[in-house]
PDB file of N, CA and C in Angstrom:
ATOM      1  N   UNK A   1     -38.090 -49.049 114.974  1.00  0.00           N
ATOM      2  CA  UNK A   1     -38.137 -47.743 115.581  1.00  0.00           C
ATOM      3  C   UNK A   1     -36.995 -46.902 115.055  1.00  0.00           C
ATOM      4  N   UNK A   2     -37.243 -45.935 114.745  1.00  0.00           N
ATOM      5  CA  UNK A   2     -36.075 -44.631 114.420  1.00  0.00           C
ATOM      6  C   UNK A   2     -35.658 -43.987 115.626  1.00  0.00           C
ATOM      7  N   UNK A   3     -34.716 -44.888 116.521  1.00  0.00           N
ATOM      8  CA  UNK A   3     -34.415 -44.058 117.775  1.00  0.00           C
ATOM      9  C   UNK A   3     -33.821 -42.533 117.749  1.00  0.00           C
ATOM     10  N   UNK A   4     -33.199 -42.001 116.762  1.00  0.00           N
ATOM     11  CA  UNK A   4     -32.813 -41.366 116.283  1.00  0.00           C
ATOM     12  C   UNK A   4     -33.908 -39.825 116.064  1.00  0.00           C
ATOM     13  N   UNK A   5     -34.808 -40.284 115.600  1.00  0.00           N
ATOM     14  CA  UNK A   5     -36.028 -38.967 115.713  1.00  0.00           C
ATOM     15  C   UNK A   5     -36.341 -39.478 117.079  1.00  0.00           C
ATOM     16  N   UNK A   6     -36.252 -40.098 117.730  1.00  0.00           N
ATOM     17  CA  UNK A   6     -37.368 -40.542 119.369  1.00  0.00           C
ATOM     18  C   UNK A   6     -36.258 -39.396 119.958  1.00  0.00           C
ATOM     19  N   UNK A   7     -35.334 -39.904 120.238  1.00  0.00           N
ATOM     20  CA  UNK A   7     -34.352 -38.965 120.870  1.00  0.00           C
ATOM     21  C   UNK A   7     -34.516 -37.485 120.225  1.00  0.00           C
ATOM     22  N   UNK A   8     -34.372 -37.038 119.781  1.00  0.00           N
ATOM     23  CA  UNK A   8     -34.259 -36.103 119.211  1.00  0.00           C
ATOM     24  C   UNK A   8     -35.597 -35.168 119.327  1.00  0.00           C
ATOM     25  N   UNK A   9     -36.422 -36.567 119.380  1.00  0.00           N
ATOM     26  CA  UNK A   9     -38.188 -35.523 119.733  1.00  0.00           C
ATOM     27  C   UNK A   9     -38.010 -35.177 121.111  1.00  0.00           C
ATOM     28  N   UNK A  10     -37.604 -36.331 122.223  1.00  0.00           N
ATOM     29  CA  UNK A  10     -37.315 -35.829 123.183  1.00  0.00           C
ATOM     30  C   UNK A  10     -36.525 -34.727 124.039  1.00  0.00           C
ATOM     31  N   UNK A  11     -35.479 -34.746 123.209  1.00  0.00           N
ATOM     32  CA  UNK A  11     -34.556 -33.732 123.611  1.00  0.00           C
ATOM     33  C   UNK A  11     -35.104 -32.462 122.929  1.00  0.00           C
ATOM     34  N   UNK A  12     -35.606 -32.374 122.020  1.00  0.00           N
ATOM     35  CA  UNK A  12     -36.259 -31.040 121.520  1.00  0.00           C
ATOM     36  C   UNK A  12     -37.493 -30.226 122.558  1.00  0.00           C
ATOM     37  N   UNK A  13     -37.591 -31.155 123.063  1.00  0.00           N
ATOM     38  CA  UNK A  13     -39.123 -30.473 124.318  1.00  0.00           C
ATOM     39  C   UNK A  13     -38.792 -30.736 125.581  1.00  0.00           C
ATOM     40  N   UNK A  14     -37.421 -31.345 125.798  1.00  0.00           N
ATOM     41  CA  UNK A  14     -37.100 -31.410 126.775  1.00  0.00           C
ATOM     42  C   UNK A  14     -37.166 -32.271 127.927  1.00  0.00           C
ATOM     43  N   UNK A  15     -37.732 -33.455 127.425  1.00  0.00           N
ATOM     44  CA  UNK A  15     -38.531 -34.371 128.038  1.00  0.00           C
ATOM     45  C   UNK A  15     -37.601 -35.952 128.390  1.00  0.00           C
ATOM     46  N   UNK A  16     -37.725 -36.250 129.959  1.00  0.00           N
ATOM     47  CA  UNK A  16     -36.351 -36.950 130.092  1.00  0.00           C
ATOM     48  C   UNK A  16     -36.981 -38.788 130.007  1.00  0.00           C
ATOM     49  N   UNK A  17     -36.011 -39.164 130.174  1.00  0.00           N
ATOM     50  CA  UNK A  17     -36.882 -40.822 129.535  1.00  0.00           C
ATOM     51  C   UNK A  17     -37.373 -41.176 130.909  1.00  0.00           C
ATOM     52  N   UNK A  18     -37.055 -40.967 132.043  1.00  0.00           N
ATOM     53  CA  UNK A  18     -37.247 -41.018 133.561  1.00  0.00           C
ATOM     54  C   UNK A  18     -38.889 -40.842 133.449  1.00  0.00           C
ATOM     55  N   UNK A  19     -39.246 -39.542 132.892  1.00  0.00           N
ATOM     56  CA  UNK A  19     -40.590 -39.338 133.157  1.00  0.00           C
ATOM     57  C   UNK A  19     -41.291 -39.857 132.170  1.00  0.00           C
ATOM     58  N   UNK A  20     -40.681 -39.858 131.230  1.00  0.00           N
ATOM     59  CA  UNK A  20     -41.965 -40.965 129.953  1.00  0.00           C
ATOM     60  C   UNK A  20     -42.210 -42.082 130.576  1.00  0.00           C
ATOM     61  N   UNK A  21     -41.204 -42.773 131.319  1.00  0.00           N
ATOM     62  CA  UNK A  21     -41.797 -43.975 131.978  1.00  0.00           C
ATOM     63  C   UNK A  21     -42.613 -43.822 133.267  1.00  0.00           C
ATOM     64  N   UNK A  22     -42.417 -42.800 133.891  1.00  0.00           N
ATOM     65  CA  UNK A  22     -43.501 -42.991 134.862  1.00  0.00           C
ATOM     66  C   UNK A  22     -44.867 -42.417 134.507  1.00  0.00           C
ATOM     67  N   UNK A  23     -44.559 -41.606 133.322  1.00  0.00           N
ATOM     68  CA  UNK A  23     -46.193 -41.089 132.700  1.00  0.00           C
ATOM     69  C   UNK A  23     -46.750 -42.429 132.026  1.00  0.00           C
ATOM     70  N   UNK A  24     -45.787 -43.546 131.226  1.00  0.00           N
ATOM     71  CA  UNK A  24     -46.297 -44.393 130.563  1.00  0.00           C
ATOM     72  C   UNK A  24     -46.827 -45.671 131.659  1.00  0.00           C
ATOM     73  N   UNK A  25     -45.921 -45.691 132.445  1.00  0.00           N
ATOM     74  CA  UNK A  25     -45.625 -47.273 133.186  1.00  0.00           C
ATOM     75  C   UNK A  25     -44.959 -48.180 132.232  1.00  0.00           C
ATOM     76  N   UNK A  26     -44.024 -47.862 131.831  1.00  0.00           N
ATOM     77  CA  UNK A  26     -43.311 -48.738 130.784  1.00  0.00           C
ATOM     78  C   UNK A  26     -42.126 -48.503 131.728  1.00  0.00           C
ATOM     79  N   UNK A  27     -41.119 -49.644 131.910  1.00  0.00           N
ATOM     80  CA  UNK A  27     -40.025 -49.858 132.772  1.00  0.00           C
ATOM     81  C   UNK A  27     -38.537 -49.275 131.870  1.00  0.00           C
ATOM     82  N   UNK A  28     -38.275 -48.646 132.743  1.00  0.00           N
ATOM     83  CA  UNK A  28     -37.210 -47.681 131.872  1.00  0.00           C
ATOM     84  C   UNK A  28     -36.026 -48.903 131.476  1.00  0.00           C
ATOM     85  N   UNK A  29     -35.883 -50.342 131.582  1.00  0.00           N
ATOM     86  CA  UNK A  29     -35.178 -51.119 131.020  1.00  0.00           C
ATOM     87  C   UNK A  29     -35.897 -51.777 130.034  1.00  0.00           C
ATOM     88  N   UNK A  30     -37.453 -51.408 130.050  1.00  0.00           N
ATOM     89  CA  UNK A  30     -37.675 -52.178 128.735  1.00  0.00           C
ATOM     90  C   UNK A  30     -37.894 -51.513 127.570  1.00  0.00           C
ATOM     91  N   UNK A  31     -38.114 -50.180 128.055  1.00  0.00           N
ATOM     92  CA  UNK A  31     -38.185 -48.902 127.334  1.00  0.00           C
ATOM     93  C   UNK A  31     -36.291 -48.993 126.203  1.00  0.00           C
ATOM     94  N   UNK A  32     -35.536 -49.089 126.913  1.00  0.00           N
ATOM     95  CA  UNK A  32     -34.039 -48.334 126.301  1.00  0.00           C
ATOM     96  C   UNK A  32     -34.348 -50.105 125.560  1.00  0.00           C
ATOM     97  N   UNK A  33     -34.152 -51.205 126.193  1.00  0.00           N
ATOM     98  CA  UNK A  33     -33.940 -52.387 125.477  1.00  0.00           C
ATOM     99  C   UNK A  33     -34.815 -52.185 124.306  1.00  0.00           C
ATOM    100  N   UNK A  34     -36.156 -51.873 123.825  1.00  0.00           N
ATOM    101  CA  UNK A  34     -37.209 -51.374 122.492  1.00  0.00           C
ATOM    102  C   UNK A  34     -36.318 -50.726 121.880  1.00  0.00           C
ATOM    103  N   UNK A  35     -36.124 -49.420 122.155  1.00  0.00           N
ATOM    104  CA  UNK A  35     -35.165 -48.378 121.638  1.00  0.00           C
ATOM    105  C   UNK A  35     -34.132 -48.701 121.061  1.00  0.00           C
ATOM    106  N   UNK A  36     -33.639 -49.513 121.538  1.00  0.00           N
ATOM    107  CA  UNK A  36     -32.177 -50.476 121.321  1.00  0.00           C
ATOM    108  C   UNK A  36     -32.191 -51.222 119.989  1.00  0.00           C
ATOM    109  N   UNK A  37     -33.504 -51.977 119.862  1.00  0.00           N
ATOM    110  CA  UNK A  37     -34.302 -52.981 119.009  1.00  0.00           C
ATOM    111  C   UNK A  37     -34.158 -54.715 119.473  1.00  0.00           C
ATOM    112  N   UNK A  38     -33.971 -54.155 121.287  1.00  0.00           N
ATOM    113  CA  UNK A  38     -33.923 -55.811 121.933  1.00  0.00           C
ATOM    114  C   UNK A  38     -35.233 -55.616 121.944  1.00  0.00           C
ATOM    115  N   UNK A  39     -36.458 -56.222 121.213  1.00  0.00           N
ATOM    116  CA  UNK A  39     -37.296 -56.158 121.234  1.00  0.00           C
ATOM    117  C   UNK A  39     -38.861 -55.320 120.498  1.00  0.00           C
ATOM    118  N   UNK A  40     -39.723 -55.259 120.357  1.00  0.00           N
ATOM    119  CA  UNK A  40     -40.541 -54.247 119.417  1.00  0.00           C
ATOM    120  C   UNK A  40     -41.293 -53.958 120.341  1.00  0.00           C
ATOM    121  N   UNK A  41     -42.199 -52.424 119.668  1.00  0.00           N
ATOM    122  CA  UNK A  41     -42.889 -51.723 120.663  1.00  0.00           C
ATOM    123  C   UNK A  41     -44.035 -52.454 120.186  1.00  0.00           C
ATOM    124  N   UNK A  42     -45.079 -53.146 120.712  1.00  0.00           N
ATOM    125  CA  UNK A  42     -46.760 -53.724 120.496  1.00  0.00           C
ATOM    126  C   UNK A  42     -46.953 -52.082 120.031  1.00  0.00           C
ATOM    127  N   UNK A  43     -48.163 -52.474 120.100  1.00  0.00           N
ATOM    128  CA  UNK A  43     -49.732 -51.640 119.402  1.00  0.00           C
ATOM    129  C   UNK A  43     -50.099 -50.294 120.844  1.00  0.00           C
ATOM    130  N   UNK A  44     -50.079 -51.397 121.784  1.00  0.00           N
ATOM    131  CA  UNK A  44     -50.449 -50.949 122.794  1.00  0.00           C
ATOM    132  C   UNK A  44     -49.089 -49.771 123.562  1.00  0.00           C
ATOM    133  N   UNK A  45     -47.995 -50.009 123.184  1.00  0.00           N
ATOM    134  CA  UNK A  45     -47.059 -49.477 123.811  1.00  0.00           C
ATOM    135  C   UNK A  45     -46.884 -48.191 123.178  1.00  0.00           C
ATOM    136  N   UNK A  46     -47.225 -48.452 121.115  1.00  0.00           N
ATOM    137  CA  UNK A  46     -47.179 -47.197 120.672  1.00  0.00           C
ATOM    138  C   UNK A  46     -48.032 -46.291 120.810  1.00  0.00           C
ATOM    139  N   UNK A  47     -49.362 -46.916 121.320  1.00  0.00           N
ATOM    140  CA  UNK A  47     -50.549 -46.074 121.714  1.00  0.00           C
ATOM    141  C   UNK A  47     -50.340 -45.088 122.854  1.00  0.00           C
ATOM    142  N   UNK A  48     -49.339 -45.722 123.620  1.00  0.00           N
ATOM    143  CA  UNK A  48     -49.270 -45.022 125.351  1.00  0.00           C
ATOM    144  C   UNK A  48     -48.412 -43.954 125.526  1.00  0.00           C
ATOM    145  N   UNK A  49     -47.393 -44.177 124.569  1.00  0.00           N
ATOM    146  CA  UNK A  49     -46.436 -43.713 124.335  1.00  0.00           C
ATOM    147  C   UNK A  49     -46.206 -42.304 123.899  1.00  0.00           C
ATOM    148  N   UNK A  50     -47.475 -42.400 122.153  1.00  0.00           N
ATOM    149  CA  UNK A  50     -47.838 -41.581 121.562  1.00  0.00           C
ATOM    150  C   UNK A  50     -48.884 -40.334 122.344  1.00  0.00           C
ATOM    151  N   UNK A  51     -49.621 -41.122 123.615  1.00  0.00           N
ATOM    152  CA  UNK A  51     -50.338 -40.272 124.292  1.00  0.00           C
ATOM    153  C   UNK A  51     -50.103 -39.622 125.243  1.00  0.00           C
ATOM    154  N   UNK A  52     -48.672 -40.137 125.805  1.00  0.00           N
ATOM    155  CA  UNK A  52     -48.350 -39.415 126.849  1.00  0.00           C
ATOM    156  C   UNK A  52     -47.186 -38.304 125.979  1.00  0.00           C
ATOM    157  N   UNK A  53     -46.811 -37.803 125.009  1.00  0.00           N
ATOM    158  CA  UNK A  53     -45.902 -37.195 124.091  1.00  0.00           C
ATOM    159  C   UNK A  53     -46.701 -36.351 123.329  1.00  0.00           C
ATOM    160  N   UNK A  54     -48.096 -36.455 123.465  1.00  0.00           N
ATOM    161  CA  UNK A  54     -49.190 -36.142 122.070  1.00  0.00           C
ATOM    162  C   UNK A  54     -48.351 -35.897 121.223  1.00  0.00           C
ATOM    163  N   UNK A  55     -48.227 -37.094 120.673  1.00  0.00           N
ATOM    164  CA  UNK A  55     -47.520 -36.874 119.520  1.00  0.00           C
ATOM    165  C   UNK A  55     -48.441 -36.764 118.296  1.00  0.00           C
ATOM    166  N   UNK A  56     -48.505 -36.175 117.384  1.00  0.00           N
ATOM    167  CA  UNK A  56     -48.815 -36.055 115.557  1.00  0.00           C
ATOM    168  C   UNK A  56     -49.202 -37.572 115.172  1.00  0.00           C
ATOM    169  N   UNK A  57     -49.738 -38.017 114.598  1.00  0.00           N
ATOM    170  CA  UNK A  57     -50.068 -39.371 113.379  1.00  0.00           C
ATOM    171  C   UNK A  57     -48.688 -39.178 112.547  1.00  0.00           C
ATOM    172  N   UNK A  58     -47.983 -37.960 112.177  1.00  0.00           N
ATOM    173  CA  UNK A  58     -47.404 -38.500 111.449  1.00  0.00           C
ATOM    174  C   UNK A  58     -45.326 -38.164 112.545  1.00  0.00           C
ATOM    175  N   UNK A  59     -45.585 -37.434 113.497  1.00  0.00           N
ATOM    176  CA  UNK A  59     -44.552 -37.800 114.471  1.00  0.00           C
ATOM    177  C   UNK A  59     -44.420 -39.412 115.016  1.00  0.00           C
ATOM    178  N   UNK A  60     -45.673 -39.860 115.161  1.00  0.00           N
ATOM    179  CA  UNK A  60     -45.895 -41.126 115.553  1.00  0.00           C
ATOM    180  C   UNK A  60     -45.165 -42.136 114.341  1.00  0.00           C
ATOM    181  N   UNK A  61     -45.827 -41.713 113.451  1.00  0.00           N
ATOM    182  CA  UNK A  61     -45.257 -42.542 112.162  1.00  0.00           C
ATOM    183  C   UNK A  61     -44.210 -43.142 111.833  1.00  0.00           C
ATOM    184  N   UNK A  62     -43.014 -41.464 111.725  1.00  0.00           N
ATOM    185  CA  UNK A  62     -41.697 -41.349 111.948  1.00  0.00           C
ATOM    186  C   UNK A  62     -40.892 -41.668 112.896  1.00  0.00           C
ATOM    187  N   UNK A  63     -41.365 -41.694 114.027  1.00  0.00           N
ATOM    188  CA  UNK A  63     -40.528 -42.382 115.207  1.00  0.00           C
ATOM    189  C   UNK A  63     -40.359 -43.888 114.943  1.00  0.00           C
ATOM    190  N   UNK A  64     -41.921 -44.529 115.100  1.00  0.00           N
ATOM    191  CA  UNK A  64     -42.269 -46.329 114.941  1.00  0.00           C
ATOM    192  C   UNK A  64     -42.156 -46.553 113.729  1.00  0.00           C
ATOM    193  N   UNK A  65     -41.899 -45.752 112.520  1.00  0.00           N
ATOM    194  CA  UNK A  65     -41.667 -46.477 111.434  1.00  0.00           C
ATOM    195  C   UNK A  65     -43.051 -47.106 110.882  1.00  0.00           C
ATOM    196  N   UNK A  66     -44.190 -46.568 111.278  1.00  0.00           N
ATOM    197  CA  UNK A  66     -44.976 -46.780 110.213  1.00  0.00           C
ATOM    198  C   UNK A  66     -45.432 -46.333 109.495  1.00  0.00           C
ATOM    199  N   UNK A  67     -46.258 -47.891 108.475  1.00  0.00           N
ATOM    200  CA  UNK A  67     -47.093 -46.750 107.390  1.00  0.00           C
ATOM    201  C   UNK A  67     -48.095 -46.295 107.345  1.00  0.00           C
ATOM    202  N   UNK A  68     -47.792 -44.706 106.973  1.00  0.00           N
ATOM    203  CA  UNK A  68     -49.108 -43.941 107.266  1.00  0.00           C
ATOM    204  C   UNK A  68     -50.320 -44.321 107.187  1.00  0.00           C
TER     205      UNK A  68
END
């Protein structure tokens, strides 16, 4: 993960990690521990993630580090 654009997407729209987790249901300690890289985001987490942010295919990309 590029916490670095995550933050940065967030703070650009204003959006606090409090509510990504209650829009996601992702636990705001397992959320920062991912972020951190105690751990990786699944398939499923980048899916939820990406949908509650509508994020871009290629915002998505750049955050999780994948390839396009």
């Amino acid at each position: 993960m590029n916490e670095k654009a995550f933050r940065d997407f967030l703070k650009a729209r204003g959006i606090k990690i409090g509510w990504l987790c209650e829009k996601t249901g992702i636990s705001r300690q397992t959320l920062h521990n991912k972020m951190n890289g105690h751990g990786q985001f699944n398939v499923s987490d980048i899916n939820t993630i990406s949908q509650a942010l509508n994020l871009s295919k290629s915002e998505r990309d750049t955050i999780f580090m994948l390839d396009g």
